[in-house]
C-alpha atoms as a PDB file:
ATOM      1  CA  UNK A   1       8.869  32.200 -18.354  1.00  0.00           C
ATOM      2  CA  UNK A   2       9.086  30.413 -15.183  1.00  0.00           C
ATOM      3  CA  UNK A   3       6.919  33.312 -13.804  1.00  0.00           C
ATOM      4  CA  UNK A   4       4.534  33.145 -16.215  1.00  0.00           C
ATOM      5  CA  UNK A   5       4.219  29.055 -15.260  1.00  0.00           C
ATOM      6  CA  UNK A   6       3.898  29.880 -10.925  1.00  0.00           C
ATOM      7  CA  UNK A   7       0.847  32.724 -12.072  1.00  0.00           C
ATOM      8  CA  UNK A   8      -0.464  30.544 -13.901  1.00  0.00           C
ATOM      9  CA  UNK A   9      -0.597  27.765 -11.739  1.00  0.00           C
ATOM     10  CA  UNK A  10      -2.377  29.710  -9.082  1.00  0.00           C
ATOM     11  CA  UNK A  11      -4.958  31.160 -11.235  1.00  0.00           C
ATOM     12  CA  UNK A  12      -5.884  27.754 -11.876  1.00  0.00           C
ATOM     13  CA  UNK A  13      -5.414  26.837  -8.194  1.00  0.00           C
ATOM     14  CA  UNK A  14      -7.898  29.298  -7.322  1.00  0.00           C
ATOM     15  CA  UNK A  15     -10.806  29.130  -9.896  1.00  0.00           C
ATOM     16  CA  UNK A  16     -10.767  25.110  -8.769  1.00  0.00           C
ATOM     17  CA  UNK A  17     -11.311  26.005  -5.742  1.00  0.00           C
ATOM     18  CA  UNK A  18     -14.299  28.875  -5.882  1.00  0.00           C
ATOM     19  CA  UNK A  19     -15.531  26.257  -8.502  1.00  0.00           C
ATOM     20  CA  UNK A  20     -15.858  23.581  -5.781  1.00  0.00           C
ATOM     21  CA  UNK A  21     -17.105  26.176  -3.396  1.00  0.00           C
ATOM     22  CA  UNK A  22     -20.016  27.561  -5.055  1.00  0.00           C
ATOM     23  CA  UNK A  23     -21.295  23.883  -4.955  1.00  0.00           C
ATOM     24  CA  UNK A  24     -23.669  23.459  -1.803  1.00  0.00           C
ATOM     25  CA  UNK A  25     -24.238  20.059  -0.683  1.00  0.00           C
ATOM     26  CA  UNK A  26     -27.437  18.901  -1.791  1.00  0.00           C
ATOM     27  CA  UNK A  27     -30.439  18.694   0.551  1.00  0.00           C
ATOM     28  CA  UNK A  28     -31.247  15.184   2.010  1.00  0.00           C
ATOM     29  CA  UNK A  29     -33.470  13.258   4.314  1.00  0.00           C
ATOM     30  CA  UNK A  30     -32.101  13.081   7.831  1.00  0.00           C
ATOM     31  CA  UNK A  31     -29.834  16.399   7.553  1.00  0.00           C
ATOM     32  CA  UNK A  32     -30.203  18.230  11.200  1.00  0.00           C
ATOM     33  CA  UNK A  33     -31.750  21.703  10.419  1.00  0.00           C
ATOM     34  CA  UNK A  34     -30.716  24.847  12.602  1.00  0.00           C
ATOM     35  CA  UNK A  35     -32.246  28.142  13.303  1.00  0.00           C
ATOM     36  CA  UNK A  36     -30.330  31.325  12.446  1.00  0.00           C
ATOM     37  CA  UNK A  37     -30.020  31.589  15.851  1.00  0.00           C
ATOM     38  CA  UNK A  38     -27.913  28.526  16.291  1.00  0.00           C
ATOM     39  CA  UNK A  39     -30.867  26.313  17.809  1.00  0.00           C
ATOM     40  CA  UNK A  40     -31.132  22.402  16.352  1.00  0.00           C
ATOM     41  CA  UNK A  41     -35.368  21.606  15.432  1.00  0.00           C
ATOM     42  CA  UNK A  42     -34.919  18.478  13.786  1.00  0.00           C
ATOM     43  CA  UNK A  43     -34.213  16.568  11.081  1.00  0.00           C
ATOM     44  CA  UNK A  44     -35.351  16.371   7.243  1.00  0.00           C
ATOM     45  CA  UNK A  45     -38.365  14.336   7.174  1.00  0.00           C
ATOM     46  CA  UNK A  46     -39.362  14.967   3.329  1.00  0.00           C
ATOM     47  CA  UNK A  47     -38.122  16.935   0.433  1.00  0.00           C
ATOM     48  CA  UNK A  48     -40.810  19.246  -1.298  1.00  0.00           C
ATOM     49  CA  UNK A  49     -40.112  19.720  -4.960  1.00  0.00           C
ATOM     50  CA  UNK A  50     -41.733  21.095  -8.021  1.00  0.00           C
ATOM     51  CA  UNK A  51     -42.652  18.961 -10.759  1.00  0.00           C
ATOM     52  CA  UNK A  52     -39.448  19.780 -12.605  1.00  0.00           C
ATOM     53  CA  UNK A  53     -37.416  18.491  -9.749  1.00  0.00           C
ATOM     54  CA  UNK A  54     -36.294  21.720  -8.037  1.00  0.00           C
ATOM     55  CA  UNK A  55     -36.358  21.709  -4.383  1.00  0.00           C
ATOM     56  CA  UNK A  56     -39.380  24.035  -3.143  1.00  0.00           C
ATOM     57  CA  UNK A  57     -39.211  23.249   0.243  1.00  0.00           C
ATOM     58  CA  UNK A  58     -38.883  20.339   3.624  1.00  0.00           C
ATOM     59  CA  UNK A  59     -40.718  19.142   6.479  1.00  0.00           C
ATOM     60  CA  UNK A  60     -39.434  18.591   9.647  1.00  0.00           C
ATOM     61  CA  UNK A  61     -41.294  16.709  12.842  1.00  0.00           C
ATOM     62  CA  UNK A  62     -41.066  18.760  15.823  1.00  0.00           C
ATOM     63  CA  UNK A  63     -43.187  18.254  18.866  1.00  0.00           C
ATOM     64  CA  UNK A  64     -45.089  15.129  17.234  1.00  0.00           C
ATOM     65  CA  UNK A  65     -46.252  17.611  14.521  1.00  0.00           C
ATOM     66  CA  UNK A  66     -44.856  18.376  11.076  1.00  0.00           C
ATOM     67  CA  UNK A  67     -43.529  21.672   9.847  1.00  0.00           C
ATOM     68  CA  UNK A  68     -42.673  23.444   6.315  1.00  0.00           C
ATOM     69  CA  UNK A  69     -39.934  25.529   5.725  1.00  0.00           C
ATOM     70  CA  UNK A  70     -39.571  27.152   2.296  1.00  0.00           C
ATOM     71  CA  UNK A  71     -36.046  26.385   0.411  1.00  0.00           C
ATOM     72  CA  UNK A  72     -35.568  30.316   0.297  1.00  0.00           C
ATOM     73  CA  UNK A  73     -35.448  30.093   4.048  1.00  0.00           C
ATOM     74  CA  UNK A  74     -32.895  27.244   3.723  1.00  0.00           C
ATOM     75  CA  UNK A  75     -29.025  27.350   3.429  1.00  0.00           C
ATOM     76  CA  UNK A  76     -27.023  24.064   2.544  1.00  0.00           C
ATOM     77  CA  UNK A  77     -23.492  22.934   4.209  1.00  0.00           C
ATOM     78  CA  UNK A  78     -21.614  20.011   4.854  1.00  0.00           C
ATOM     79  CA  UNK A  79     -22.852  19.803   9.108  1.00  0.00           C
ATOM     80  CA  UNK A  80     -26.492  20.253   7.735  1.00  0.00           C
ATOM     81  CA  UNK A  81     -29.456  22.984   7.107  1.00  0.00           C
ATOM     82  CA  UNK A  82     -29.919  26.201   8.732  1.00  0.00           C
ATOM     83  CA  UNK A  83     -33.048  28.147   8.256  1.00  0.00           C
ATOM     84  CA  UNK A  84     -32.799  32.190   7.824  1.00  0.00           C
ATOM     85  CA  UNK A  85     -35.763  31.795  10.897  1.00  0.00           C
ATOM     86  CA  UNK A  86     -34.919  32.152  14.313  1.00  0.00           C
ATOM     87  CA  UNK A  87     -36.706  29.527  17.434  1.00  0.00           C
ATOM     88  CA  UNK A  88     -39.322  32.022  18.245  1.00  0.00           C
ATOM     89  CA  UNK A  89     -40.517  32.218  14.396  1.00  0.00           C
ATOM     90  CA  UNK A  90     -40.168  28.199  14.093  1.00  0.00           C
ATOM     91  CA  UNK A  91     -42.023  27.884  16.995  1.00  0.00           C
ATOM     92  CA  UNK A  92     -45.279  30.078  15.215  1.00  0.00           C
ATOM     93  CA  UNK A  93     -45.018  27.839  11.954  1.00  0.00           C
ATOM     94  CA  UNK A  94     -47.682  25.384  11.377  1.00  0.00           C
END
């Protein structure tokens, strides 16, 4: 029985804790954005979204100009975003 209690108790231990994983933080204005290759661009000037309130996309002011990134190209964490892109591919985007 007491077993049965101590498995128990750490299958519960672990789906709270892939629960809380699979939770990105949510994209915000001001969030530093990286390149895949570990470079900072900026920050989040504006949130793109659909008219049902998904997130479609940012902007980002680099070099007195403003850029879009697509939210596939976007990964969420707690430090910030990071953008599947690397520099030299940021650097084309208009």
């Amino acid at each position: 029985m007491r077993s049965y209690l101590i498995c128990a108790a750490m299958l519960s231990a672990l789906s709270l804790s892939s629960a809380a994983l699979a939770q990105a933080p949510a994209i915000r204005t001001g969030q530093m954005v990286k390149t895949s290759d570990g470079k900072r661009i900026g920050h989040v000037y504006e949130i793109l979204k659909a008219k049902d309130g998904t997130v479609t996309g940012i902007r980002i002011i680099k070099d007195s100009r403003l850029i879009k990134f697509d939210a596939a190209t976007l990964t969420a964490s707690e430090t910030g975003l990071t953008t599947s892109l690397t520099n030299d591919e940021v650097k084309k985007l208009k």
